[in-house]
N, C-alpha and C. Protein backbone atom coordinates (compact mmCIF):
# COMPACT_ATOMS: atom_id res chain seq x y z
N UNK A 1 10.42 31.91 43.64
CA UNK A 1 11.85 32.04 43.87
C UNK A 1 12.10 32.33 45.34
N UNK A 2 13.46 31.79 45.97
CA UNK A 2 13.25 32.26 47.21
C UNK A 2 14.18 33.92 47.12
N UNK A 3 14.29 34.19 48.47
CA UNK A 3 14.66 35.35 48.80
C UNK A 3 15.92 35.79 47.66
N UNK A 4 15.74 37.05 47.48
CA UNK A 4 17.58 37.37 46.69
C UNK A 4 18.14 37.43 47.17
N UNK A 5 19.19 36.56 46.93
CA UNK A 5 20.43 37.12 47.44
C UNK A 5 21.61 37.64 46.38
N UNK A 6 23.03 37.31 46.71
CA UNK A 6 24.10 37.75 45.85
C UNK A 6 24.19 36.46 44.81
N UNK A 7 24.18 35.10 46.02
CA UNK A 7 24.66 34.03 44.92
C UNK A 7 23.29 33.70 44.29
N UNK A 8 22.08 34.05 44.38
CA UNK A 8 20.94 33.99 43.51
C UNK A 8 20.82 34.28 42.11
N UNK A 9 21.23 35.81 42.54
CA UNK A 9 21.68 36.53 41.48
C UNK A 9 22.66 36.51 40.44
N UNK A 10 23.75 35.94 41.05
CA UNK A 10 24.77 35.55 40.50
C UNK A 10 24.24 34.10 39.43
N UNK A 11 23.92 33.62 40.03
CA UNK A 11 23.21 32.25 38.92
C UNK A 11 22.46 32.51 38.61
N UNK A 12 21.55 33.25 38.32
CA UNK A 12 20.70 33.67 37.02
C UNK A 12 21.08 33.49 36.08
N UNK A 13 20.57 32.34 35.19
CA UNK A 13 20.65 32.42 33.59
C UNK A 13 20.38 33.47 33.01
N UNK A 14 21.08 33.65 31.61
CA UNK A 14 20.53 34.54 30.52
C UNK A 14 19.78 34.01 29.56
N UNK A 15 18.57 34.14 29.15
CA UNK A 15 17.84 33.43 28.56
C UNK A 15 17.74 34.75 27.28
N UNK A 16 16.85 34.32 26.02
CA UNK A 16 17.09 35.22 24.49
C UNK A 16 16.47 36.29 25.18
N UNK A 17 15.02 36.19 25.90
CA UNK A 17 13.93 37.29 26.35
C UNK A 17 14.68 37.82 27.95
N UNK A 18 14.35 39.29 28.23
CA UNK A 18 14.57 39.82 29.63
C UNK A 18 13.54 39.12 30.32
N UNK A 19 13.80 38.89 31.90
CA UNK A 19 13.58 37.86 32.54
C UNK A 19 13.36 38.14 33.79
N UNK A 20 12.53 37.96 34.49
CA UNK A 20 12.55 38.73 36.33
C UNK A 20 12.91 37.83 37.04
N UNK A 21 13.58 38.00 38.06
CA UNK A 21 13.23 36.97 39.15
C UNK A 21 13.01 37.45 40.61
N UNK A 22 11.75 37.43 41.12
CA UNK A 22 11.31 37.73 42.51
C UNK A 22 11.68 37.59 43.70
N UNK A 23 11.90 37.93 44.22
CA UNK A 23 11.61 37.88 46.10
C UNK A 23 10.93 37.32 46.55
N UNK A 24 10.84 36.32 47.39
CA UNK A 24 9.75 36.15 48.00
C UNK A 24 9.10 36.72 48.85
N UNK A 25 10.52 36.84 49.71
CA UNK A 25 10.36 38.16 51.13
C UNK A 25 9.17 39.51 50.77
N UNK A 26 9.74 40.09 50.06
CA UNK A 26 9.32 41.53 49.61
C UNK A 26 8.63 41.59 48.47
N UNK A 27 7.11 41.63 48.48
CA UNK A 27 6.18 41.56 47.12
C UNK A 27 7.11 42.62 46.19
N UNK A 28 6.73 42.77 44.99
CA UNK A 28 7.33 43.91 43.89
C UNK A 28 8.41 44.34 44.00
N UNK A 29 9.40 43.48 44.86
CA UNK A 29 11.38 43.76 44.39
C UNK A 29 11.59 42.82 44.01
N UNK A 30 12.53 42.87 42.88
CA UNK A 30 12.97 41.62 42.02
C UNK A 30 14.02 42.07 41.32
N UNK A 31 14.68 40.93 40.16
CA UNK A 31 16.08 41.20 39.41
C UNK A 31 15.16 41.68 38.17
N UNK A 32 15.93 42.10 37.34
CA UNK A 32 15.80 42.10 35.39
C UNK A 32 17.04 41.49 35.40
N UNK A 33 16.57 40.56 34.38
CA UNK A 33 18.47 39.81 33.52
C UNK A 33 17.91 40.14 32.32
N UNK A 34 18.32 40.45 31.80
CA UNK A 34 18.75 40.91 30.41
C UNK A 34 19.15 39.59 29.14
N UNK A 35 18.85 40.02 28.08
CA UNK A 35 19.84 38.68 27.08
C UNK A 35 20.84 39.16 27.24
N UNK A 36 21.47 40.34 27.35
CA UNK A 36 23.21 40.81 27.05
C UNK A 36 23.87 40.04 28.49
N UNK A 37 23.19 40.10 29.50
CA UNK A 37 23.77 39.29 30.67
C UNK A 37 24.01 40.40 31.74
N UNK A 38 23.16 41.58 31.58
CA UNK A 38 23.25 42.79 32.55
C UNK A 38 22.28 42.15 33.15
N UNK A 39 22.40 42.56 34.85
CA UNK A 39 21.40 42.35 35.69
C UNK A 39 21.01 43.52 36.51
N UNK A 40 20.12 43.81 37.01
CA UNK A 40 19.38 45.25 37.49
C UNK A 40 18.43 44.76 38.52
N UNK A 41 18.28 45.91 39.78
CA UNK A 41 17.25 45.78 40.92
C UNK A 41 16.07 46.35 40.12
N UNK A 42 15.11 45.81 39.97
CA UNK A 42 13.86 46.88 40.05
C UNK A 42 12.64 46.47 41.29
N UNK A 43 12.07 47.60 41.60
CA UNK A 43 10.62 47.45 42.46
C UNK A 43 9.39 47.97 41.42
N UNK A 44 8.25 47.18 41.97
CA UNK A 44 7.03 46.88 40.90
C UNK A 44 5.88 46.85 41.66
N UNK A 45 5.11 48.17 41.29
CA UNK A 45 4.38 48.70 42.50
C UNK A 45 3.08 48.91 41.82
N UNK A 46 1.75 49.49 42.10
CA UNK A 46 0.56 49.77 41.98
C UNK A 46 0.51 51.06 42.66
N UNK A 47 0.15 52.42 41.96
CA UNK A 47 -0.74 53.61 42.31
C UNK A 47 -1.42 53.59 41.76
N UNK A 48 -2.66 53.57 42.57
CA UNK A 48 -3.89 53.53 41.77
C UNK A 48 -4.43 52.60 41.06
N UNK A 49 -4.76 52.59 39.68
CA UNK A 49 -5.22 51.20 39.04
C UNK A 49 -3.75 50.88 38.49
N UNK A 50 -2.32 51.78 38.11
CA UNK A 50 -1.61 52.08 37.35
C UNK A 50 -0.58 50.92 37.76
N UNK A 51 -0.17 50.49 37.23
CA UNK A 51 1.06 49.52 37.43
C UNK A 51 2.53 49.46 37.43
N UNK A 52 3.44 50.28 38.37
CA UNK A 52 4.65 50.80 37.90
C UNK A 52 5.75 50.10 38.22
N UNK A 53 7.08 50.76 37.00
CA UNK A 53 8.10 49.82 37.74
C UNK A 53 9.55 50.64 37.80
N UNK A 54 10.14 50.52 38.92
CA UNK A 54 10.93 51.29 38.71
C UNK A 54 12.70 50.66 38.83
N UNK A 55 13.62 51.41 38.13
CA UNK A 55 14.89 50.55 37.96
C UNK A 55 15.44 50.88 39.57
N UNK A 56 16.56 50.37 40.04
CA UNK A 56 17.08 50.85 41.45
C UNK A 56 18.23 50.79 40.83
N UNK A 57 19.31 50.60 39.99
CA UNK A 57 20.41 50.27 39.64
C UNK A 57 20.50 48.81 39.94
N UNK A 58 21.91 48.94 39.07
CA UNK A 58 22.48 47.30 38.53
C UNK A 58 23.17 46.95 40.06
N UNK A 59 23.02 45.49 39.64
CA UNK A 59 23.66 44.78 41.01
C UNK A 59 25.04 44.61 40.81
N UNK A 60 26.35 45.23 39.62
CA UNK A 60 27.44 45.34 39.97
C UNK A 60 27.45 46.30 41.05
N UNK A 61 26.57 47.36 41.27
CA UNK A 61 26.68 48.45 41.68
C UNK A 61 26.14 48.52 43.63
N UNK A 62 24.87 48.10 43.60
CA UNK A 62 24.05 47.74 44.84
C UNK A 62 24.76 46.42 45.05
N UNK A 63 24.28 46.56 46.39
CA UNK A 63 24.46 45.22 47.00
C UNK A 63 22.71 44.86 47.34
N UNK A 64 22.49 43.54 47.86
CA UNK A 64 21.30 43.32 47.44
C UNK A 64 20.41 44.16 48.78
N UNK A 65 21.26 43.72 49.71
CA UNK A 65 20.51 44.42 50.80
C UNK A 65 19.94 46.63 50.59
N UNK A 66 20.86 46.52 49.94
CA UNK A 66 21.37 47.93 49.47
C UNK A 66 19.93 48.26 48.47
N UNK A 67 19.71 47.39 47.60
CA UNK A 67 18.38 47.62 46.46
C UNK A 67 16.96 47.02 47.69
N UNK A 68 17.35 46.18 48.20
CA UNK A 68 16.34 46.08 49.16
C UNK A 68 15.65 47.22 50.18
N UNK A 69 16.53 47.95 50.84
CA UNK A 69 16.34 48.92 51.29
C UNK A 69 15.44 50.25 50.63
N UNK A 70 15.69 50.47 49.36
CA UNK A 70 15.65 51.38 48.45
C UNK A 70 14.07 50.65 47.64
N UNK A 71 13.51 49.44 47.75
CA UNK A 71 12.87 48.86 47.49
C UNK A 71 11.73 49.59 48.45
N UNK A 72 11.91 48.92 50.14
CA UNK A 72 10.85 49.14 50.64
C UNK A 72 10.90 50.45 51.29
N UNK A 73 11.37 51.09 50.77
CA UNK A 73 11.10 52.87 50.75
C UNK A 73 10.30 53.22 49.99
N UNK A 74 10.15 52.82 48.40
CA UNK A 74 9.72 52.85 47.72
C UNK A 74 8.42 52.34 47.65
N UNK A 75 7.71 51.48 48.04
CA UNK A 75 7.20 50.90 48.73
C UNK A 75 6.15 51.38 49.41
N UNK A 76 6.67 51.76 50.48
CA UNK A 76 5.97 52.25 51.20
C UNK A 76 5.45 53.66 51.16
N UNK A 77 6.12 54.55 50.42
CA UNK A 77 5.66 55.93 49.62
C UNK A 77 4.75 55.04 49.07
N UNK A 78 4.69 54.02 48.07
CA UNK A 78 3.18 53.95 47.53
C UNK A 78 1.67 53.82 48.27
N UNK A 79 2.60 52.91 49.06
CA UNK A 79 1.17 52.62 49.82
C UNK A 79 0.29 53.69 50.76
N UNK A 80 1.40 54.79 50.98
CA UNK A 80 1.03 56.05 51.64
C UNK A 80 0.22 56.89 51.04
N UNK A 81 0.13 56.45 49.24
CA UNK A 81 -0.44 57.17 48.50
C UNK A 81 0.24 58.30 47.35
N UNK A 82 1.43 58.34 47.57
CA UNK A 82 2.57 58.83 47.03
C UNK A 82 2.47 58.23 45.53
N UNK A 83 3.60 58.55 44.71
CA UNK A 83 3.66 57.54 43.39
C UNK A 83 4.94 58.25 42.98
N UNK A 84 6.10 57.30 43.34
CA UNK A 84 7.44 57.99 43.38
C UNK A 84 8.09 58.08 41.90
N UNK A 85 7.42 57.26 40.87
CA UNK A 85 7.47 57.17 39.83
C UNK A 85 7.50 58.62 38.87
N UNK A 86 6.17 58.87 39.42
CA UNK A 86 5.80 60.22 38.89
C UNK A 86 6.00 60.91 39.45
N UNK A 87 6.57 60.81 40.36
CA UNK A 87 7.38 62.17 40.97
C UNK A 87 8.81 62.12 40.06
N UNK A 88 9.31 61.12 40.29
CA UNK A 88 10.87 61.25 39.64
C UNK A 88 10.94 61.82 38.09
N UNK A 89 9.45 61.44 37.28
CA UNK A 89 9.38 61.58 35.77
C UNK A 89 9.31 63.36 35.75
N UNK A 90 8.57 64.12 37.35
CA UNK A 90 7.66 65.03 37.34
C UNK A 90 9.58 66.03 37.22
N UNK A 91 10.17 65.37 38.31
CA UNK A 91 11.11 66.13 38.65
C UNK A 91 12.07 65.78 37.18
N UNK A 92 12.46 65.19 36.31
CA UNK A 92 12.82 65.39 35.24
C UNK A 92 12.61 66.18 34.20
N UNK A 93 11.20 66.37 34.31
CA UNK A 93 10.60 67.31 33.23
C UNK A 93 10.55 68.97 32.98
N UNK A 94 11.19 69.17 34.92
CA UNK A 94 10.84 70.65 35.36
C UNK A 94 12.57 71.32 34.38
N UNK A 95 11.99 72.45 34.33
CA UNK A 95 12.93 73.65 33.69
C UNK A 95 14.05 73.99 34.56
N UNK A 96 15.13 73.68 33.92
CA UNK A 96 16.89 74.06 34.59
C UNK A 96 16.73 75.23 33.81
N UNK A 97 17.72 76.43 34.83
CA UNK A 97 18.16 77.42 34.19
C UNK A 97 19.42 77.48 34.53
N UNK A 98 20.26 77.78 33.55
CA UNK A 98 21.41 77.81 33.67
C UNK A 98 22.06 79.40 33.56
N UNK A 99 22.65 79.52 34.25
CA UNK A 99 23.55 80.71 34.49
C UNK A 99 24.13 81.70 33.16
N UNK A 100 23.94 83.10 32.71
CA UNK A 100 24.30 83.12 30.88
C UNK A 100 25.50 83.53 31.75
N UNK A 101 26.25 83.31 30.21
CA UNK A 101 27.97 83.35 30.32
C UNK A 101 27.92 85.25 30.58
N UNK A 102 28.86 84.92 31.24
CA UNK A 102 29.52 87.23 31.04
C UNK A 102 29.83 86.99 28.96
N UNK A 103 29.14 88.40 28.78
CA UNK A 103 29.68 89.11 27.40
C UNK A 103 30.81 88.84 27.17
N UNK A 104 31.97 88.97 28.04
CA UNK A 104 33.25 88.87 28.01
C UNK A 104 33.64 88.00 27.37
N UNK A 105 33.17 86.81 27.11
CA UNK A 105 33.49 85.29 27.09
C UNK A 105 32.83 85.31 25.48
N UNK A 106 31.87 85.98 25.04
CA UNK A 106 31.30 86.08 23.94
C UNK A 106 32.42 86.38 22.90
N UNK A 107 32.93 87.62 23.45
CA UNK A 107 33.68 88.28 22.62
C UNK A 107 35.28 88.65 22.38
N UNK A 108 35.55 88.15 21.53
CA UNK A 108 37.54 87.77 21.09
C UNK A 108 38.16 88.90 21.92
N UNK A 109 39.23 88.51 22.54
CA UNK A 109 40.11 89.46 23.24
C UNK A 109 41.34 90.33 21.90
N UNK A 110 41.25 91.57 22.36
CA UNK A 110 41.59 92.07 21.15
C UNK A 110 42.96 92.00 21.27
N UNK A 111 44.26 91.77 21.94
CA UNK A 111 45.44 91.37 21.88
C UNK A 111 45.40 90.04 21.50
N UNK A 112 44.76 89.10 20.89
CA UNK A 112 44.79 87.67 20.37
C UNK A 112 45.29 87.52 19.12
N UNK A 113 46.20 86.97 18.72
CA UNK A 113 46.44 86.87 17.16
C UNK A 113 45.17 86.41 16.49
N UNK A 114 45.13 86.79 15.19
CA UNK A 114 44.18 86.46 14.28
C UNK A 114 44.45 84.77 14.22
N UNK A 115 43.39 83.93 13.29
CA UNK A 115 43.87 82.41 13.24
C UNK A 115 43.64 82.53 11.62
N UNK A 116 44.10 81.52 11.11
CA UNK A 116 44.40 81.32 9.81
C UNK A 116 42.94 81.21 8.99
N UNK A 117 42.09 80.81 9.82
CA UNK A 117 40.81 80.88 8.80
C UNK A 117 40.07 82.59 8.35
N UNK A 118 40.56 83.50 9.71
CA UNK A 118 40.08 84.30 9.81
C UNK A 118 40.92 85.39 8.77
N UNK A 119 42.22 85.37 8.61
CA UNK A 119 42.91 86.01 7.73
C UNK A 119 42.96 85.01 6.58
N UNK A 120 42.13 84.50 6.13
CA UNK A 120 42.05 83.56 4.44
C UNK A 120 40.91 84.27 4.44
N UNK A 121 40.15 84.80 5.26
CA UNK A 121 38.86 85.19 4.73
C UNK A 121 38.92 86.39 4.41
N UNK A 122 39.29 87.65 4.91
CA UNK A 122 39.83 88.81 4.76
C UNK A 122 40.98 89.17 3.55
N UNK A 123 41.35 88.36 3.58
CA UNK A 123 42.34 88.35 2.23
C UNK A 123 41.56 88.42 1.11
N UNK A 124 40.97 87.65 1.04
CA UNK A 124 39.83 87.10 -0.42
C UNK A 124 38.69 88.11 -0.88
């Protein structure tokens, strides 16, 4: 295929199976088309023996130069020895802590009217 561009991309068929189409320019950046007719940047890299691939976002979104860029960044962390893949999976996996609410917030303010479930229950 030659280089991507917009109107490349733009004429991509949708075929039944997802579908790549390459760069020539830039080894391991290319499209995904989809059967639904979504299209997506991904880069497709090697750490190690391992074979990875990663999404960059959809091309409503990027422009091509835009996933290109983001391509050979990517890229080039591999070849540095990096594996941005597993970094991004690594940084997903780590523990958020979130802030606990004040007690306050736990517990009904006592000038609040009662609600109707709460006085059907007390009644009974």
């Amino acid at each position: 295929m030659p280089r991507l561009t917009k109107r490349v991309i733009e004429a991509a068929e949708i075929q039944a199976a997802e579908h790549f189409i390459w760069d020539d320019g830039l080894p391991g950046f290319g499209v995904r088309v989809l059967p639904s007719g979504r299209k997506g940047y991904i880069v497709q890299y090697r750490a190690g023996r391992r074979s990875r691939r990663m999404s960059l976002g959809p091309s409503t979104v990027l422009t091509c130069e835009q996933a290109r860029t983001r391509a050979i960044t990517i890229i080039a962390a591999a070849r540095g020895g990096d594996d941005p893949a597993a970094r991004r999976d690594a940084d997903r996996r780590t523990a958020t802590v979130k802030a606990p609410r004040p007690r306050s917030c736990a517990v009904r303010a006592p000038n609040r009217a009662p609600t109707p479930a709460t006085t059907a229950a007390s009644a009974g």
